[in-house]
PDB file of N, CA and C in Angstrom:
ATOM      1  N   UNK A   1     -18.958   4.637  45.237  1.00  0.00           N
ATOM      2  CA  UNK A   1     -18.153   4.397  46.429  1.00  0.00           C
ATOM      3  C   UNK A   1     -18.491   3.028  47.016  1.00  0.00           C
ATOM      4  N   UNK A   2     -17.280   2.458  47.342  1.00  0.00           N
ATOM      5  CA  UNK A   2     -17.465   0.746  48.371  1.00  0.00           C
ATOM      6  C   UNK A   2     -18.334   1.019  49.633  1.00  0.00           C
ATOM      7  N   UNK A   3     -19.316   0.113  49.532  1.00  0.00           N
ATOM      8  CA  UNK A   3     -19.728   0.088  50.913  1.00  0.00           C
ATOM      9  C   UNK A   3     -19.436  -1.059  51.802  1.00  0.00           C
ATOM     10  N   UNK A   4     -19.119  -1.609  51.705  1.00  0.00           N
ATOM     11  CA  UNK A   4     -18.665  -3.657  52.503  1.00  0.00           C
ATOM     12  C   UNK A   4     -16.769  -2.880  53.097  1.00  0.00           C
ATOM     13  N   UNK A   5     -16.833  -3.396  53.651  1.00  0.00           N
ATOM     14  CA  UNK A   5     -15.098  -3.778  54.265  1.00  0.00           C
ATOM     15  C   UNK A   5     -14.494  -4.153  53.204  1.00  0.00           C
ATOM     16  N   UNK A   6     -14.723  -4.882  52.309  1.00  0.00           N
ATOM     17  CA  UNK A   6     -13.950  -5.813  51.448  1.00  0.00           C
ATOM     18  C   UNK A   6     -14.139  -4.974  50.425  1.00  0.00           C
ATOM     19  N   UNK A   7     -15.304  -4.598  50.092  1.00  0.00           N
ATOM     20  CA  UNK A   7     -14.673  -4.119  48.413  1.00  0.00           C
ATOM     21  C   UNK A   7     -14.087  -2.449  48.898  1.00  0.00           C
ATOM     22  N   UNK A   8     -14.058  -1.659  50.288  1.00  0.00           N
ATOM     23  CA  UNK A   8     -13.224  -0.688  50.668  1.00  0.00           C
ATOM     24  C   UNK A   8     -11.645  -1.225  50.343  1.00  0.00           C
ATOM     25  N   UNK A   9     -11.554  -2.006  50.709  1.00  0.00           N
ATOM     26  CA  UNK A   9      -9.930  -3.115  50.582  1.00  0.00           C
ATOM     27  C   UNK A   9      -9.774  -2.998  49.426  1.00  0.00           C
ATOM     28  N   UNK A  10     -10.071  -3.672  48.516  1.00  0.00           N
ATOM     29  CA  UNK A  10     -10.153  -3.796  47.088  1.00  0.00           C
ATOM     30  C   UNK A  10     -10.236  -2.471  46.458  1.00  0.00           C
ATOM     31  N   UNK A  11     -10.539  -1.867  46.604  1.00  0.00           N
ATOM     32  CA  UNK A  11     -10.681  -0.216  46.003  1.00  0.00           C
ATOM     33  C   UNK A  11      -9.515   0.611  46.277  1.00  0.00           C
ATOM     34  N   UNK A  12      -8.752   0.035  48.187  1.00  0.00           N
ATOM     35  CA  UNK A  12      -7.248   0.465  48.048  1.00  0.00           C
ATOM     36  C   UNK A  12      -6.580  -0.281  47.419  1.00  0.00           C
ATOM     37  N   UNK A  13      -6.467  -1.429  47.359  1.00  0.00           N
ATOM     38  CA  UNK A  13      -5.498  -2.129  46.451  1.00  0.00           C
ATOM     39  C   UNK A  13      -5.296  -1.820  44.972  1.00  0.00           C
ATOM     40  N   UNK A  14      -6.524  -1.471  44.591  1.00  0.00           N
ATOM     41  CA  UNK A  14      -6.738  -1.430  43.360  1.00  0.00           C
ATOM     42  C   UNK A  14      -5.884   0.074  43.040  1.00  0.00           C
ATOM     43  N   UNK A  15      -6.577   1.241  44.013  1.00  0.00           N
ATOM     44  CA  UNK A  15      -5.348   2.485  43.552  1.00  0.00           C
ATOM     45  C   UNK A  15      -3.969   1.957  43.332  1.00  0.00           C
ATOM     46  N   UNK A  16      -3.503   1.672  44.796  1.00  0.00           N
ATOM     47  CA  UNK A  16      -2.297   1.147  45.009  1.00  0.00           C
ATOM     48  C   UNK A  16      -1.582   0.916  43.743  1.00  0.00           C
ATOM     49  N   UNK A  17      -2.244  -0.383  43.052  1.00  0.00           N
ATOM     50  CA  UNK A  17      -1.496  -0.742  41.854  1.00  0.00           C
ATOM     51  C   UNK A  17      -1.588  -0.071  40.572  1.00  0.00           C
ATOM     52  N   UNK A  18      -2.461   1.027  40.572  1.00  0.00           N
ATOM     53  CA  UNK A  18      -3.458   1.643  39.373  1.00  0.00           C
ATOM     54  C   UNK A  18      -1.668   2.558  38.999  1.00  0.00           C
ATOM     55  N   UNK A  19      -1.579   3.271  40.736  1.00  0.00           N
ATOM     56  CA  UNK A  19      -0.393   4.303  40.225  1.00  0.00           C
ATOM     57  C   UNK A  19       1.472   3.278  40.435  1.00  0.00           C
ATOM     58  N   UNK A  20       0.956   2.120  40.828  1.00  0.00           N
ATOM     59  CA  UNK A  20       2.500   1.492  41.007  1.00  0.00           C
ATOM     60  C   UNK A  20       2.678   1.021  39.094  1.00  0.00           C
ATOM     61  N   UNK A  21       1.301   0.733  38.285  1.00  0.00           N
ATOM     62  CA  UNK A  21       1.746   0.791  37.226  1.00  0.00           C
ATOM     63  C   UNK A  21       1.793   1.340  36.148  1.00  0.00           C
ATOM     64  N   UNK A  22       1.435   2.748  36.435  1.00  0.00           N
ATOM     65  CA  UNK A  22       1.481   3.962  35.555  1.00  0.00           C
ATOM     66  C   UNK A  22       2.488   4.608  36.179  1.00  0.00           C
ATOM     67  N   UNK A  23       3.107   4.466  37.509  1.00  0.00           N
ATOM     68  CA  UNK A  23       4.707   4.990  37.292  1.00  0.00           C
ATOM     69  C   UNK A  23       6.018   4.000  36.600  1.00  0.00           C
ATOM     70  N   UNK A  24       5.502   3.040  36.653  1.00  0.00           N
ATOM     71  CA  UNK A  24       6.407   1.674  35.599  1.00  0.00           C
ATOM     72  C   UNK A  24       6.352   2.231  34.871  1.00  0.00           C
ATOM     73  N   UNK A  25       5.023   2.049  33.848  1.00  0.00           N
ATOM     74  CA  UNK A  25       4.644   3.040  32.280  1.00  0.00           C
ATOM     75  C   UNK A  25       5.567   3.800  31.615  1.00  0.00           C
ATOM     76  N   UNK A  26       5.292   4.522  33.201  1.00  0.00           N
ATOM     77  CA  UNK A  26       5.662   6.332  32.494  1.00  0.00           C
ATOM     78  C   UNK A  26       7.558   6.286  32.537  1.00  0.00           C
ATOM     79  N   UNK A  27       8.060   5.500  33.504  1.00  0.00           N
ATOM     80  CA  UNK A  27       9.606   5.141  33.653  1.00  0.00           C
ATOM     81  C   UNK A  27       9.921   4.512  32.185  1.00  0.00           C
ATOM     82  N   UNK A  28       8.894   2.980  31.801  1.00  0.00           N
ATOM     83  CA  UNK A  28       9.648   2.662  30.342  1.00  0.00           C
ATOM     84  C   UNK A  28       9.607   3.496  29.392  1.00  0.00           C
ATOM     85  N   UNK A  29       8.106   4.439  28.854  1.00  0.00           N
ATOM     86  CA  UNK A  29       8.454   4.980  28.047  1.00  0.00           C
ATOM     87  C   UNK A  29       9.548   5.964  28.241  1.00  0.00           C
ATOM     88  N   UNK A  30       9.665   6.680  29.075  1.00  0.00           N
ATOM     89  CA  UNK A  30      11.028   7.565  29.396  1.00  0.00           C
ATOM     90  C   UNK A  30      11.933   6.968  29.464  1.00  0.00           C
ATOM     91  N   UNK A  31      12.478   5.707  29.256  1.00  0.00           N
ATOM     92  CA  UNK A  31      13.731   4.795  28.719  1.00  0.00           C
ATOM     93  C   UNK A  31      13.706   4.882  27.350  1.00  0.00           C
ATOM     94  N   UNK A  32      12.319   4.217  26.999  1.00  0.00           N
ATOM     95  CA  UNK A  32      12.742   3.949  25.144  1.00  0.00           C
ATOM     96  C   UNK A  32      13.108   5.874  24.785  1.00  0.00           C
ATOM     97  N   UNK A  33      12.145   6.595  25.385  1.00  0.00           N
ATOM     98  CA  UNK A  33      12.300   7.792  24.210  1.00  0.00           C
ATOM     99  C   UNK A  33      14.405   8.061  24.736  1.00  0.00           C
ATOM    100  N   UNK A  34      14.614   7.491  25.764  1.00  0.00           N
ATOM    101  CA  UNK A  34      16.171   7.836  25.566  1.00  0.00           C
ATOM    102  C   UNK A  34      17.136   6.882  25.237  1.00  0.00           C
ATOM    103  N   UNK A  35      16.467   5.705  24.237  1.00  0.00           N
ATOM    104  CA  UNK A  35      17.305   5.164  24.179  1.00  0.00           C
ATOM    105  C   UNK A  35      16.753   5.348  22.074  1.00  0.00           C
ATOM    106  N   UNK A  36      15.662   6.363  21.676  1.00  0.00           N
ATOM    107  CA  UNK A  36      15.557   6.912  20.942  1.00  0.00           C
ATOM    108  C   UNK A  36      16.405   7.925  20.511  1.00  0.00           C
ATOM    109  N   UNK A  37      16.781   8.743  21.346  1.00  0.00           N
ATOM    110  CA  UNK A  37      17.208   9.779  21.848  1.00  0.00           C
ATOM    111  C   UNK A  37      19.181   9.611  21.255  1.00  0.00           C
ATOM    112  N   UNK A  38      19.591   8.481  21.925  1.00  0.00           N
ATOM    113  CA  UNK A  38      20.526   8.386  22.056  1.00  0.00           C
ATOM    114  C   UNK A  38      21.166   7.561  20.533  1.00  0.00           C
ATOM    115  N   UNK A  39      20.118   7.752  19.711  1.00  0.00           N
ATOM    116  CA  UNK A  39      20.771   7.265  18.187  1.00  0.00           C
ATOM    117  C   UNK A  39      21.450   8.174  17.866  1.00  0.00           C
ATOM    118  N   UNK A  40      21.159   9.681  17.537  1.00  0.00           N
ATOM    119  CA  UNK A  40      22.561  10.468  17.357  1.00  0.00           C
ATOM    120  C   UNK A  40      23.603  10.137  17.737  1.00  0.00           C
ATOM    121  N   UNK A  41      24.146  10.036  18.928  1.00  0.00           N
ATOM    122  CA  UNK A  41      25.198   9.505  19.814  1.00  0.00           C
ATOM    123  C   UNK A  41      26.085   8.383  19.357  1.00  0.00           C
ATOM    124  N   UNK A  42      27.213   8.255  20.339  1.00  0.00           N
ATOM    125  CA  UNK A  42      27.876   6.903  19.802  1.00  0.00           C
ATOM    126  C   UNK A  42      27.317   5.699  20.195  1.00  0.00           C
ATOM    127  N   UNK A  43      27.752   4.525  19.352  1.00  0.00           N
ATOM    128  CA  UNK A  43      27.175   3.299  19.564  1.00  0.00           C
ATOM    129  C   UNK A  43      27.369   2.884  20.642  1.00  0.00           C
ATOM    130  N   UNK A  44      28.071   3.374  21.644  1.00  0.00           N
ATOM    131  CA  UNK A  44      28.728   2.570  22.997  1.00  0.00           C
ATOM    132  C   UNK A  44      27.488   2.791  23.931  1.00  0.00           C
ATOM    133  N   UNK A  45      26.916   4.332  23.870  1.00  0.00           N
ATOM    134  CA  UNK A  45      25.742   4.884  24.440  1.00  0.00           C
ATOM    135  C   UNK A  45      24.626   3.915  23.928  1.00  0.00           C
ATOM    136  N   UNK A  46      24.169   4.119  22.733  1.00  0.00           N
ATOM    137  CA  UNK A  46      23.223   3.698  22.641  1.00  0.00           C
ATOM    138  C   UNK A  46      23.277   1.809  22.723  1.00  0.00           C
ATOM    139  N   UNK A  47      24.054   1.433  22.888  1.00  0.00           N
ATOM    140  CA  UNK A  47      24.486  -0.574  23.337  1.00  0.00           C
ATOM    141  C   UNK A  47      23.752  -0.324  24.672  1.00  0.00           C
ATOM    142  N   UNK A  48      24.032   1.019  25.605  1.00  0.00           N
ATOM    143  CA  UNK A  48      24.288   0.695  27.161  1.00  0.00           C
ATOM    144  C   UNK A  48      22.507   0.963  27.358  1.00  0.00           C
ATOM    145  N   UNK A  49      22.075   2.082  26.475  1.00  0.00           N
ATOM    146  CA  UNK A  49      20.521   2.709  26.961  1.00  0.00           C
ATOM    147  C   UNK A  49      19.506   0.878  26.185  1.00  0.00           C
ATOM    148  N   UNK A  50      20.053   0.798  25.521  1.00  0.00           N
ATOM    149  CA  UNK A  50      19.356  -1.072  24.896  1.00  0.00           C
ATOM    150  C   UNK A  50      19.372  -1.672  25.787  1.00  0.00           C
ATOM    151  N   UNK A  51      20.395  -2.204  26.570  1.00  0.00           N
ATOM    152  CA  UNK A  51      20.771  -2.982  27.950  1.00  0.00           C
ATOM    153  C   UNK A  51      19.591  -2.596  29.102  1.00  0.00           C
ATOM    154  N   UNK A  52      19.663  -0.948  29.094  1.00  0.00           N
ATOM    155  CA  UNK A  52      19.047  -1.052  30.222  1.00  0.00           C
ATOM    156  C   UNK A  52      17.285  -0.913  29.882  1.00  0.00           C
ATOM    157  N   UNK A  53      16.516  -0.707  28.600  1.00  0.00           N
ATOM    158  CA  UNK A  53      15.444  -0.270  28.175  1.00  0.00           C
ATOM    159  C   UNK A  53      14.962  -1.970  28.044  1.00  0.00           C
ATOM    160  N   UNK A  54      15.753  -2.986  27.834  1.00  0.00           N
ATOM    161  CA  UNK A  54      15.855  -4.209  27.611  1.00  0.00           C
ATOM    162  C   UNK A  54      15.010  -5.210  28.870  1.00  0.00           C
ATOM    163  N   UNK A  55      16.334  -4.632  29.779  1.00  0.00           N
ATOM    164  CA  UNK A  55      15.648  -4.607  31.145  1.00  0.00           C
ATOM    165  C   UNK A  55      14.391  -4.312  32.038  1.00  0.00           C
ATOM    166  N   UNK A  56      14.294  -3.062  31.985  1.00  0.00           N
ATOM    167  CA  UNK A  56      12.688  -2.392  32.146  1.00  0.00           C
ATOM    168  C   UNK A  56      11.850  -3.058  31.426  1.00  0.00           C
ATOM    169  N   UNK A  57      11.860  -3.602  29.754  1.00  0.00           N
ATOM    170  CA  UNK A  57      10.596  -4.267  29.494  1.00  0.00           C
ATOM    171  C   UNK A  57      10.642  -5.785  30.322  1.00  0.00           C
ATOM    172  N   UNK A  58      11.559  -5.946  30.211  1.00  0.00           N
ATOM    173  CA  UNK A  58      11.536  -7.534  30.870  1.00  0.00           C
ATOM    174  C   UNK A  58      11.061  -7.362  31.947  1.00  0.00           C
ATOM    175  N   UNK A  59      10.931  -6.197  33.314  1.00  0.00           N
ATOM    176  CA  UNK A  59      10.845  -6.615  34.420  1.00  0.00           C
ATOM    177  C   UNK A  59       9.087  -6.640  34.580  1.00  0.00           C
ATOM    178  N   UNK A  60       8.916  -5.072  33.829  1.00  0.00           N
ATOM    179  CA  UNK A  60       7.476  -4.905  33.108  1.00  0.00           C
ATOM    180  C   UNK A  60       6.755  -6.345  33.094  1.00  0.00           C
ATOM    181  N   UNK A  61       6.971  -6.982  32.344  1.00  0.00           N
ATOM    182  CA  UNK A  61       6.621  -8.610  31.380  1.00  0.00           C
ATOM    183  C   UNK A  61       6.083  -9.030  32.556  1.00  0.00           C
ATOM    184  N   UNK A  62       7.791  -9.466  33.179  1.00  0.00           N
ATOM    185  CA  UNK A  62       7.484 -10.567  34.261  1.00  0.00           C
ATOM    186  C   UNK A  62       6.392 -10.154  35.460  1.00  0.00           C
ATOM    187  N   UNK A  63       6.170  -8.462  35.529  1.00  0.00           N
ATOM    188  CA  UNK A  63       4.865  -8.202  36.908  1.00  0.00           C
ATOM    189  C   UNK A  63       3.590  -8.213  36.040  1.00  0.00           C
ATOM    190  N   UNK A  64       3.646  -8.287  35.016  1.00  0.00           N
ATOM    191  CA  UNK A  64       2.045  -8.011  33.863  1.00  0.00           C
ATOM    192  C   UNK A  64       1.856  -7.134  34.081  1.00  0.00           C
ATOM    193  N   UNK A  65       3.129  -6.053  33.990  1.00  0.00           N
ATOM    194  CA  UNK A  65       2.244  -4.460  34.021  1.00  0.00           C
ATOM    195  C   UNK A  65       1.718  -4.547  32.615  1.00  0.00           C
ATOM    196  N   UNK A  66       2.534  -5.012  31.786  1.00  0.00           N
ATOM    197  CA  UNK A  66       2.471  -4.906  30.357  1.00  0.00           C
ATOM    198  C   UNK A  66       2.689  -6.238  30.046  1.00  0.00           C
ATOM    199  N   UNK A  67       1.757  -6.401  28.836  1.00  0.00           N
ATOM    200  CA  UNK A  67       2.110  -7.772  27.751  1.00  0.00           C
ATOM    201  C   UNK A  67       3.051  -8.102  27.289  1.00  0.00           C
ATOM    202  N   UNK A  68       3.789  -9.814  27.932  1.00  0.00           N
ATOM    203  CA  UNK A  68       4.736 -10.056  27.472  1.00  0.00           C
ATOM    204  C   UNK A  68       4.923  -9.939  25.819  1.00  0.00           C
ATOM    205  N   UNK A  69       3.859 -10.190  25.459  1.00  0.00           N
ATOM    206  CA  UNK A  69       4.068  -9.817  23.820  1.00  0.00           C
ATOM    207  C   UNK A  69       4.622  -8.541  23.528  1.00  0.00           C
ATOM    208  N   UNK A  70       3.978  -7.742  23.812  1.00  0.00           N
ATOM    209  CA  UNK A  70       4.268  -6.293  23.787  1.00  0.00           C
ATOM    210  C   UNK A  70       5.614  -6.179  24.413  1.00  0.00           C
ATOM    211  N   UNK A  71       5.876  -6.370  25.305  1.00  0.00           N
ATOM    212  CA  UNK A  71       7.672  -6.242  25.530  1.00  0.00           C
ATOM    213  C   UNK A  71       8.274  -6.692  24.508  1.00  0.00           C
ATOM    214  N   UNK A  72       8.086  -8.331  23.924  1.00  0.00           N
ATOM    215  CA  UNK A  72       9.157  -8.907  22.994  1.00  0.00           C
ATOM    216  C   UNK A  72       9.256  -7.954  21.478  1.00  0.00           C
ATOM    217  N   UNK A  73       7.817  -7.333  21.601  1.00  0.00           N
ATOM    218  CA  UNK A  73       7.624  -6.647  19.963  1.00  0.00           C
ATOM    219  C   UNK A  73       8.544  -5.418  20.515  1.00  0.00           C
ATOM    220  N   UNK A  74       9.064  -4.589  21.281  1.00  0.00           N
ATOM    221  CA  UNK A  74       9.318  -3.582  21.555  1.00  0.00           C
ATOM    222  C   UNK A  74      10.722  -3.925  21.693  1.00  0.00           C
ATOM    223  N   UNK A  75      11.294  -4.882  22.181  1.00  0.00           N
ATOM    224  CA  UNK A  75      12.677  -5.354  22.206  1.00  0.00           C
ATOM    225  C   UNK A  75      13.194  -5.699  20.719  1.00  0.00           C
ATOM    226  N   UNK A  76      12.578  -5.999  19.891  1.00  0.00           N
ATOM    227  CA  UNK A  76      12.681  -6.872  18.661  1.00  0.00           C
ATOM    228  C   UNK A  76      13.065  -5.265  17.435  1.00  0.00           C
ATOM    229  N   UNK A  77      12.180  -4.131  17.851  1.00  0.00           N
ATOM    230  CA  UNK A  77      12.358  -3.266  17.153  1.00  0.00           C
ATOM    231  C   UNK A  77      13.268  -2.633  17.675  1.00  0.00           C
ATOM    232  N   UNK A  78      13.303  -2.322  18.673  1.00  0.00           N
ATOM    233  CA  UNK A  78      14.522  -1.617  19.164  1.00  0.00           C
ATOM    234  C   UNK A  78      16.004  -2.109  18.615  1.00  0.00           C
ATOM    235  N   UNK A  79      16.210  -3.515  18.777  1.00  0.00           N
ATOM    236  CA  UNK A  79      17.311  -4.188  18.866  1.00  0.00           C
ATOM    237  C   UNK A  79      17.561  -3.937  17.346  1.00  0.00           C
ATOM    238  N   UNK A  80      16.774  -4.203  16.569  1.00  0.00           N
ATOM    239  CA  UNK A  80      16.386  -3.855  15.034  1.00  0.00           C
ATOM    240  C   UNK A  80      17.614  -2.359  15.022  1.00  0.00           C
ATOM    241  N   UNK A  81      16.955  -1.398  15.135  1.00  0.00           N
ATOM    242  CA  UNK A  81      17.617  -0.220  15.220  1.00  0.00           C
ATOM    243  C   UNK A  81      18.834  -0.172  15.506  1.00  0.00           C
ATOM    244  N   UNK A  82      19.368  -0.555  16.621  1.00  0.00           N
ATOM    245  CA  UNK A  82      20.796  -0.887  17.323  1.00  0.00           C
ATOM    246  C   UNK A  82      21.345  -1.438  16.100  1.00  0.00           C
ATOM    247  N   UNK A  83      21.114  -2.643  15.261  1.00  0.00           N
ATOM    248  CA  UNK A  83      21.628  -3.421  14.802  1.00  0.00           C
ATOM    249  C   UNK A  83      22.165  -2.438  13.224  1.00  0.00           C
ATOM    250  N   UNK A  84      21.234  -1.939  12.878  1.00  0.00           N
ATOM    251  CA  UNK A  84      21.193  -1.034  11.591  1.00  0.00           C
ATOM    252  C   UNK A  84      22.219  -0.071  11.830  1.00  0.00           C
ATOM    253  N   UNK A  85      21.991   0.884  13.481  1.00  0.00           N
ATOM    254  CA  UNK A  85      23.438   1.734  13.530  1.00  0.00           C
ATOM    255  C   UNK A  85      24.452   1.015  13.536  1.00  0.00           C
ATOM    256  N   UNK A  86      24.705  -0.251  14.353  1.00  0.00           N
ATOM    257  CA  UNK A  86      25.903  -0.951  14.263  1.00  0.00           C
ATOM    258  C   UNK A  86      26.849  -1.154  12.931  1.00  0.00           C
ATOM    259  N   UNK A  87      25.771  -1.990  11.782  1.00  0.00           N
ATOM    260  CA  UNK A  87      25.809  -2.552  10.890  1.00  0.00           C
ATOM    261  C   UNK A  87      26.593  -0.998   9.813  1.00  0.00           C
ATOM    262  N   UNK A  88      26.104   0.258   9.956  1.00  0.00           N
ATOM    263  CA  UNK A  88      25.970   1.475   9.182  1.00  0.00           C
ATOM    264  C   UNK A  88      27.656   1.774   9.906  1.00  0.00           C
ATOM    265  N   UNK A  89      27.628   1.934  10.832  1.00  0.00           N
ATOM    266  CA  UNK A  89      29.182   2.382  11.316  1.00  0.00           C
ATOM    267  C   UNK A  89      30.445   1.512  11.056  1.00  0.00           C
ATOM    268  N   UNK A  90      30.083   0.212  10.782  1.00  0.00           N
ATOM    269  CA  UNK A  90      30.889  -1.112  10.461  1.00  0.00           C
ATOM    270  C   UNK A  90      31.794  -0.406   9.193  1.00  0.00           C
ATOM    271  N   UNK A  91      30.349  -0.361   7.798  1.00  0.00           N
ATOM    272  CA  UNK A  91      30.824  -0.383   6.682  1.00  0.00           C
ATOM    273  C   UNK A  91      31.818   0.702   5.933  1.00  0.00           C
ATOM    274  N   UNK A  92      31.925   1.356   6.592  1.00  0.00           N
ATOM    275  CA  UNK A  92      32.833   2.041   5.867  1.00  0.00           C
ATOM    276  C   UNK A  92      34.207   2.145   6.335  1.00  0.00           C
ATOM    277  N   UNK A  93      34.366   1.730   7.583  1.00  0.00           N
ATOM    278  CA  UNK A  93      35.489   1.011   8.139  1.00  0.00           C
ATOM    279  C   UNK A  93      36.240   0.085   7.738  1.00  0.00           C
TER     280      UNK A  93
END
């Protein structure tokens, strides 16, 4: 336990952000698994859950909840996927 004024401060701040970024966390992964989710589905769905899972990592990035690396690797595979259903529904058309 803090004993000083200051590191009491620091010990709230520190919760503060402990759960402001494990509810980020827990929000992106509950995007990707539905924008996992939404590969059965039509491509229009799964364009719109990319857009917005796209988003969440980016905003992620930009507060350092998470490593911008780690966002771009997570966008890069995802988009990957999108691209393969796209590409798969094209061809036989």
């Amino acid at each position: 336990m803090p004993h000083t004024r200051s590191a009491k401060k620091n010990q709230r701040k520190t919760d503060k952000r402990r759960l402001h970024n494990r509810a980020v966390t827990k929000a992106l992964k509950t995007q990707i698994k539905r924008f996992l989710a939404a590969e059965e589905g039509p491509i229009e769905k799964l364009r719109e859950e990319f857009n917005l899972t796209a988003k969440k990592l980016d905003k992620a990035a930009a507060k350092r909840v998470i490593h911008p690396n780690l966002a771009a690797r997570k966008k890069s595979q995802l988009a990957r996927k999108l691209h393969q259903k796209t590409t798969a529904a094209s061809k036989p058309a």
